[in-house]
C-alpha atoms as a PDB file:
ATOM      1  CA  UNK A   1     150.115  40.944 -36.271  1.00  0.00           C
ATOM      2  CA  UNK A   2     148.525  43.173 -38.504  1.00  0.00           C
ATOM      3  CA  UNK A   3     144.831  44.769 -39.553  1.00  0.00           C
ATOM      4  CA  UNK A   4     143.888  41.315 -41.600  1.00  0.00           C
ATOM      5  CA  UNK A   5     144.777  39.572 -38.085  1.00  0.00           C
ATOM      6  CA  UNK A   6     142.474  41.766 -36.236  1.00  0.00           C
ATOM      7  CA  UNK A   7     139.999  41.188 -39.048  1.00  0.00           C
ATOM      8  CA  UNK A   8     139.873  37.516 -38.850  1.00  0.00           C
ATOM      9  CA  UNK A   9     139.571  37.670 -35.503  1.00  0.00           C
ATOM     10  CA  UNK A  10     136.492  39.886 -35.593  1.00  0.00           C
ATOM     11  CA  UNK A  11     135.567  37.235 -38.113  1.00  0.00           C
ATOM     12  CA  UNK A  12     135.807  33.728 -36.767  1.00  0.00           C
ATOM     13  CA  UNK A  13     134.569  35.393 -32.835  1.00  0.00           C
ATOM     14  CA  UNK A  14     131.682  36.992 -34.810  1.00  0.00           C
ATOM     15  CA  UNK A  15     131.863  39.952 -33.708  1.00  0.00           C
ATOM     16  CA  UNK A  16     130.170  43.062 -34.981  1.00  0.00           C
ATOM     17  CA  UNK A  17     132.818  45.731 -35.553  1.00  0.00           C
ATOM     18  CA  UNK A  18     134.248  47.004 -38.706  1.00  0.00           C
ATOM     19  CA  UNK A  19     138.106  48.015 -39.260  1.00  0.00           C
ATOM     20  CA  UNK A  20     138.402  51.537 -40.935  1.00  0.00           C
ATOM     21  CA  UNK A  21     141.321  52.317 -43.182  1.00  0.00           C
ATOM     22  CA  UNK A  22     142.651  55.935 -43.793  1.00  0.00           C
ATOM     23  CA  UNK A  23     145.386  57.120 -46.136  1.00  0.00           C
ATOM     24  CA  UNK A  24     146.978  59.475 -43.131  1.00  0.00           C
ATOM     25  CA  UNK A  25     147.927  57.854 -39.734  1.00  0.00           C
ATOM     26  CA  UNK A  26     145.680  57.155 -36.404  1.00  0.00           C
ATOM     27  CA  UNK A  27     148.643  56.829 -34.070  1.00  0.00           C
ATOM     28  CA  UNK A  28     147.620  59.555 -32.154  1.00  0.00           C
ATOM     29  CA  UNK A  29     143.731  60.885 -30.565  1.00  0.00           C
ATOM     30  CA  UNK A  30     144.286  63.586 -32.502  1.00  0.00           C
ATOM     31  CA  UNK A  31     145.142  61.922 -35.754  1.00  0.00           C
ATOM     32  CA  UNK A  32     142.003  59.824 -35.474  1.00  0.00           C
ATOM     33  CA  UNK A  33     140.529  62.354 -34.763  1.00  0.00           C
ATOM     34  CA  UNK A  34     140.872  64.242 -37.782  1.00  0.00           C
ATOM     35  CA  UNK A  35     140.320  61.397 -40.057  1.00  0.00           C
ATOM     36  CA  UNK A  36     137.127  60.206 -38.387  1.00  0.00           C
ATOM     37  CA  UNK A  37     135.671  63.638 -38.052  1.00  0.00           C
ATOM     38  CA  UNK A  38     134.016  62.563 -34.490  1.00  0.00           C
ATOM     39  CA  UNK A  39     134.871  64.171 -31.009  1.00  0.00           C
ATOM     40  CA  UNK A  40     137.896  62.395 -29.056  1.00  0.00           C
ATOM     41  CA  UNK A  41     135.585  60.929 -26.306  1.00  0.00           C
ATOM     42  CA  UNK A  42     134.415  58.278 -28.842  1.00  0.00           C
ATOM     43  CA  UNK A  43     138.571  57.770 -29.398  1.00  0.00           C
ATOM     44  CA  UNK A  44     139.697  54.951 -26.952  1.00  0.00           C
ATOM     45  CA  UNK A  45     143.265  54.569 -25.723  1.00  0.00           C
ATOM     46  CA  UNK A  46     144.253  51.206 -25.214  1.00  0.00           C
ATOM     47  CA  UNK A  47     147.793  51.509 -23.220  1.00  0.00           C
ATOM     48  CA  UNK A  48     150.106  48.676 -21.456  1.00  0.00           C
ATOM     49  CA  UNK A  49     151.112  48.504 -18.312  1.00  0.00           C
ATOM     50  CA  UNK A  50     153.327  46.090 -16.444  1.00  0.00           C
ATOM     51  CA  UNK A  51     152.794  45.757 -12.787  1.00  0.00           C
ATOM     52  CA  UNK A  52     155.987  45.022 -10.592  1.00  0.00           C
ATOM     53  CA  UNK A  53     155.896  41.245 -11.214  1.00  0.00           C
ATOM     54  CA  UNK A  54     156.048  42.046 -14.855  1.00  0.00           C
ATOM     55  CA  UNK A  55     152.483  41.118 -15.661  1.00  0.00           C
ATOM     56  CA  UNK A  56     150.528  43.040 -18.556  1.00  0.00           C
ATOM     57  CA  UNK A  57     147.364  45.392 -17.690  1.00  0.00           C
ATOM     58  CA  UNK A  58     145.686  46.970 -20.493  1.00  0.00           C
ATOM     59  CA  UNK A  59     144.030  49.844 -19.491  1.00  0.00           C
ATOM     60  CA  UNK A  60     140.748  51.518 -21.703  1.00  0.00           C
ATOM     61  CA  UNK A  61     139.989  54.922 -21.640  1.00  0.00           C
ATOM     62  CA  UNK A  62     138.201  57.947 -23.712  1.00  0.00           C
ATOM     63  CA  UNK A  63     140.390  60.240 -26.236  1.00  0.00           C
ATOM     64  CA  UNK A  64     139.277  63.104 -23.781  1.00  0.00           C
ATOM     65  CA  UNK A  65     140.937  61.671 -20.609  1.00  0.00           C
ATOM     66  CA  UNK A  66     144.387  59.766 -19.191  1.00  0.00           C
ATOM     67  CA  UNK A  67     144.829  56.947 -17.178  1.00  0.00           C
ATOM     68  CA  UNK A  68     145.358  57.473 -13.628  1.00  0.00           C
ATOM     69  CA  UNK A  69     148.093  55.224 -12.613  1.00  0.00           C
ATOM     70  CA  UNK A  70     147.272  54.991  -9.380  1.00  0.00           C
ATOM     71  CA  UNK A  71     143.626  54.576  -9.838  1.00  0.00           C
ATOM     72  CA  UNK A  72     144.451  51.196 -12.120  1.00  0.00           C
ATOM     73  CA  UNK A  73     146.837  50.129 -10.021  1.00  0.00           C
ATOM     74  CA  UNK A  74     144.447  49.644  -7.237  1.00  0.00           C
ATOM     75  CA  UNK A  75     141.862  48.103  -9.639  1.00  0.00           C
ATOM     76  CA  UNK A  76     144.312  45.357 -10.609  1.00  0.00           C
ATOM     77  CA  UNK A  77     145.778  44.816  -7.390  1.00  0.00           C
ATOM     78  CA  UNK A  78     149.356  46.010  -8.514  1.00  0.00           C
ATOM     79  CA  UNK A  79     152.029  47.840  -5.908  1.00  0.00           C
ATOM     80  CA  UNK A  80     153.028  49.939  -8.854  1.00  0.00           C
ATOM     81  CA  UNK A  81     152.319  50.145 -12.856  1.00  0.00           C
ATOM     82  CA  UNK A  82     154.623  51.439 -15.595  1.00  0.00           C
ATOM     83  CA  UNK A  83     154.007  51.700 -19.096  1.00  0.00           C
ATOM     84  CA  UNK A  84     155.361  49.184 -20.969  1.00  0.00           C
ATOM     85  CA  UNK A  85     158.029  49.695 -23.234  1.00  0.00           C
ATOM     86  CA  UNK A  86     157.211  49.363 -27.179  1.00  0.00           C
ATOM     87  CA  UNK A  87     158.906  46.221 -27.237  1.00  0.00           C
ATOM     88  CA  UNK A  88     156.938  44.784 -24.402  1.00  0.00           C
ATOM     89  CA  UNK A  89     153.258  46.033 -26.214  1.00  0.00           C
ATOM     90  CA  UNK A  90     154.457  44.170 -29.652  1.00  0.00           C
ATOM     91  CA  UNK A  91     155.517  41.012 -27.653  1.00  0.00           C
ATOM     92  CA  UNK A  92     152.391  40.470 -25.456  1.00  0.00           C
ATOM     93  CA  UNK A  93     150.094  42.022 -27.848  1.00  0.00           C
ATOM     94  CA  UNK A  94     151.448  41.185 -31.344  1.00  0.00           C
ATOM     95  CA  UNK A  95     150.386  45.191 -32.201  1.00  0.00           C
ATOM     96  CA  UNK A  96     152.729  48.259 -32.162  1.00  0.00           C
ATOM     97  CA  UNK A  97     152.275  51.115 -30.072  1.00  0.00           C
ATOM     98  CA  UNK A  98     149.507  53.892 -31.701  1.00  0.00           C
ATOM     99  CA  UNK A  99     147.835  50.609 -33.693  1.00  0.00           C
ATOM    100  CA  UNK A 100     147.136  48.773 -30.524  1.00  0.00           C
ATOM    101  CA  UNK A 101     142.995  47.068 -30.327  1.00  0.00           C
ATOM    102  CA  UNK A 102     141.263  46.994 -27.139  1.00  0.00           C
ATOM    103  CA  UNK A 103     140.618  42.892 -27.786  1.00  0.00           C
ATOM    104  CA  UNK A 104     142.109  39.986 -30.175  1.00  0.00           C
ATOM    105  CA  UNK A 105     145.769  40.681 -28.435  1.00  0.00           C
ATOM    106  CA  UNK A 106     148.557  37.635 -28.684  1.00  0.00           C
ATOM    107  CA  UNK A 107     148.588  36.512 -24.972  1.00  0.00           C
ATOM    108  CA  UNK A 108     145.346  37.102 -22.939  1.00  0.00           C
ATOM    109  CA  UNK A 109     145.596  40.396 -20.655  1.00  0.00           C
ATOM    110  CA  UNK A 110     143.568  41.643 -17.426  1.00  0.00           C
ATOM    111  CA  UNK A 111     141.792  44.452 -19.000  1.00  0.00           C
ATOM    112  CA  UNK A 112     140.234  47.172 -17.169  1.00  0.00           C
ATOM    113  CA  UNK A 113     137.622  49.837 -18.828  1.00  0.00           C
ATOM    114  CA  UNK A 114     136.538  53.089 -17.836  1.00  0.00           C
ATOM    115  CA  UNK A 115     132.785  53.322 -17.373  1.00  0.00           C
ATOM    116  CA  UNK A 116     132.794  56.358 -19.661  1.00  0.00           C
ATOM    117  CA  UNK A 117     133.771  54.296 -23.125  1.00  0.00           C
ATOM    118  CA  UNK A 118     130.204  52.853 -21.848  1.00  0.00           C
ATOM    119  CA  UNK A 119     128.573  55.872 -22.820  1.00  0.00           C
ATOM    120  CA  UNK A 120     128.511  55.258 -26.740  1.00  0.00           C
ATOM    121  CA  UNK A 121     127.500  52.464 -28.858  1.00  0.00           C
ATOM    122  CA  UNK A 122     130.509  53.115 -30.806  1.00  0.00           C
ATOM    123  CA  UNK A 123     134.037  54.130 -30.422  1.00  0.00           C
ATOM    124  CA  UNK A 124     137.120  53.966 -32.089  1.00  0.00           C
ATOM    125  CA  UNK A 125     140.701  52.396 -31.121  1.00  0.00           C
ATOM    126  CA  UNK A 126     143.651  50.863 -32.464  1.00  0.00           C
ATOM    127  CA  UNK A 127     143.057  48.778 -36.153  1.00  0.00           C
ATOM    128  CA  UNK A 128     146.266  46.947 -36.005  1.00  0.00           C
ATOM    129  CA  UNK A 129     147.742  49.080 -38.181  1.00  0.00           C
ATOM    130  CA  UNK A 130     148.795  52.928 -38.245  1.00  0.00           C
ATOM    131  CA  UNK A 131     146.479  53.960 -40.372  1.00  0.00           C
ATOM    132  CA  UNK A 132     143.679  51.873 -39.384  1.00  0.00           C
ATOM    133  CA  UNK A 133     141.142  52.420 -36.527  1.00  0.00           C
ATOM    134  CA  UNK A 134     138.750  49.744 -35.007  1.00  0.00           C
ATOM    135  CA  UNK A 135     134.637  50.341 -34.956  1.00  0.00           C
ATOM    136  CA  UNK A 136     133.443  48.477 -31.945  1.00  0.00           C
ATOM    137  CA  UNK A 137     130.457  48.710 -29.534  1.00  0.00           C
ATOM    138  CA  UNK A 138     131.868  48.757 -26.017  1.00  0.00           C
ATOM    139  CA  UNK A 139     129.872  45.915 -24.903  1.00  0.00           C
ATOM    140  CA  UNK A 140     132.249  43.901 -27.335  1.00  0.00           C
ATOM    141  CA  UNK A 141     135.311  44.896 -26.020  1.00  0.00           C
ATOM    142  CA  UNK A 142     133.876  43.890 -22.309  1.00  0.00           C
ATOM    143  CA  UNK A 143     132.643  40.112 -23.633  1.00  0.00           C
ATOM    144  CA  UNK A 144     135.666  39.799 -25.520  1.00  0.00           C
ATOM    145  CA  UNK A 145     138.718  40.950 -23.376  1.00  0.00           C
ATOM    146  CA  UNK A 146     136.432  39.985 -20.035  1.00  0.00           C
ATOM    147  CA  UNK A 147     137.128  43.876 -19.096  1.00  0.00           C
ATOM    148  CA  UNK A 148     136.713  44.989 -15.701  1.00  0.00           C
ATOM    149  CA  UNK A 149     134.392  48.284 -15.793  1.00  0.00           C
ATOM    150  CA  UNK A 150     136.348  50.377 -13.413  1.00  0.00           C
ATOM    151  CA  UNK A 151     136.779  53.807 -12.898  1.00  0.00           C
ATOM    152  CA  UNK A 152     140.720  54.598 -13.809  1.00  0.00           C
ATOM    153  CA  UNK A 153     140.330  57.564 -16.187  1.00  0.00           C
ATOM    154  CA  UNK A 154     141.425  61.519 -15.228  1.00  0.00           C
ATOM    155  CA  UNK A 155     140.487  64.258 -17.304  1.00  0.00           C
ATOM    156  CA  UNK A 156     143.306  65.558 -19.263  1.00  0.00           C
ATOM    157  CA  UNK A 157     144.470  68.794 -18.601  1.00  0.00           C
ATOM    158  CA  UNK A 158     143.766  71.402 -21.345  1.00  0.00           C
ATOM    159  CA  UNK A 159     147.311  72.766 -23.101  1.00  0.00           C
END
């Protein structure tokens, strides 16, 4: 899957977000950073788990924060959460790793957001592509994944 899959997603749900292309990378918060110009808590990480059964979790968080595994484990019911292997993220997702959207994913996912992405009107995630970065309103990502709004975010420490 790729940034036109994304897109005709966003098209044919109607959905009012727009995919930004860049000539440098948006793998990482800090890439996307730099191309946007806008502060990393309106960056969203969109990261994998698997719980023990081998079940997909996506968990959504702000540029400014990590998941706490723990904390989403307990929101999704899970004895234990790893992140999934690349591999795993293209297979259930049909994105790579650094490209990955919060919504229009392969095989449906339990999704669980942190109530701070609820803060802005717009944020930025994966595009589907490295270089690309998705424009969404929360609220979107909520109707469209059915996203649990659940507290599983830590701060990050400071390096």
């Amino acid at each position: 899957m790729s940034r036109e899959t994304l897109q005709l997603y966003l098209r044919s749900n109607k959905i009012k977000a727009r995919i930004l292309t860049f000539t440098g990378s948006t793998i990482t918060v800090e890439d996307a950073e730099k191309q946007l110009g806008v502060g990393r808590e309106r960056i969203i990480k969109s990261i994998l788990f698997m719980d023990e059964k081998g079940l997909p979790v996506l968990g959504i968080v702000t540029g400014d924060s990590l998941i706490d595994e723990e904390k989403m484990a307990r929101a999704c019911g899970a004895e234990r959460l790893r992140k999934a292997r690349p591999r795993a993220v293209k297979n259930v997702t049909g994105f790579e790793v650094g490209a990955l959207p919060p919504i229009g994913h392969k095989k449906k996912i339990r999704v669980y957001i942190d109530p701070k992405v609820l803060a802005y009107d717009r944020v930025y995630g994966g595009g589907g592509e490295i270089n690309a970065l998705l424009e969404i309103d929360p609220k979107e990502i909520i109707k469209h994944s059915e996203a649990n709004v659940v507290e599983i975010s830590t701060k990050k420490m400071k390096n």
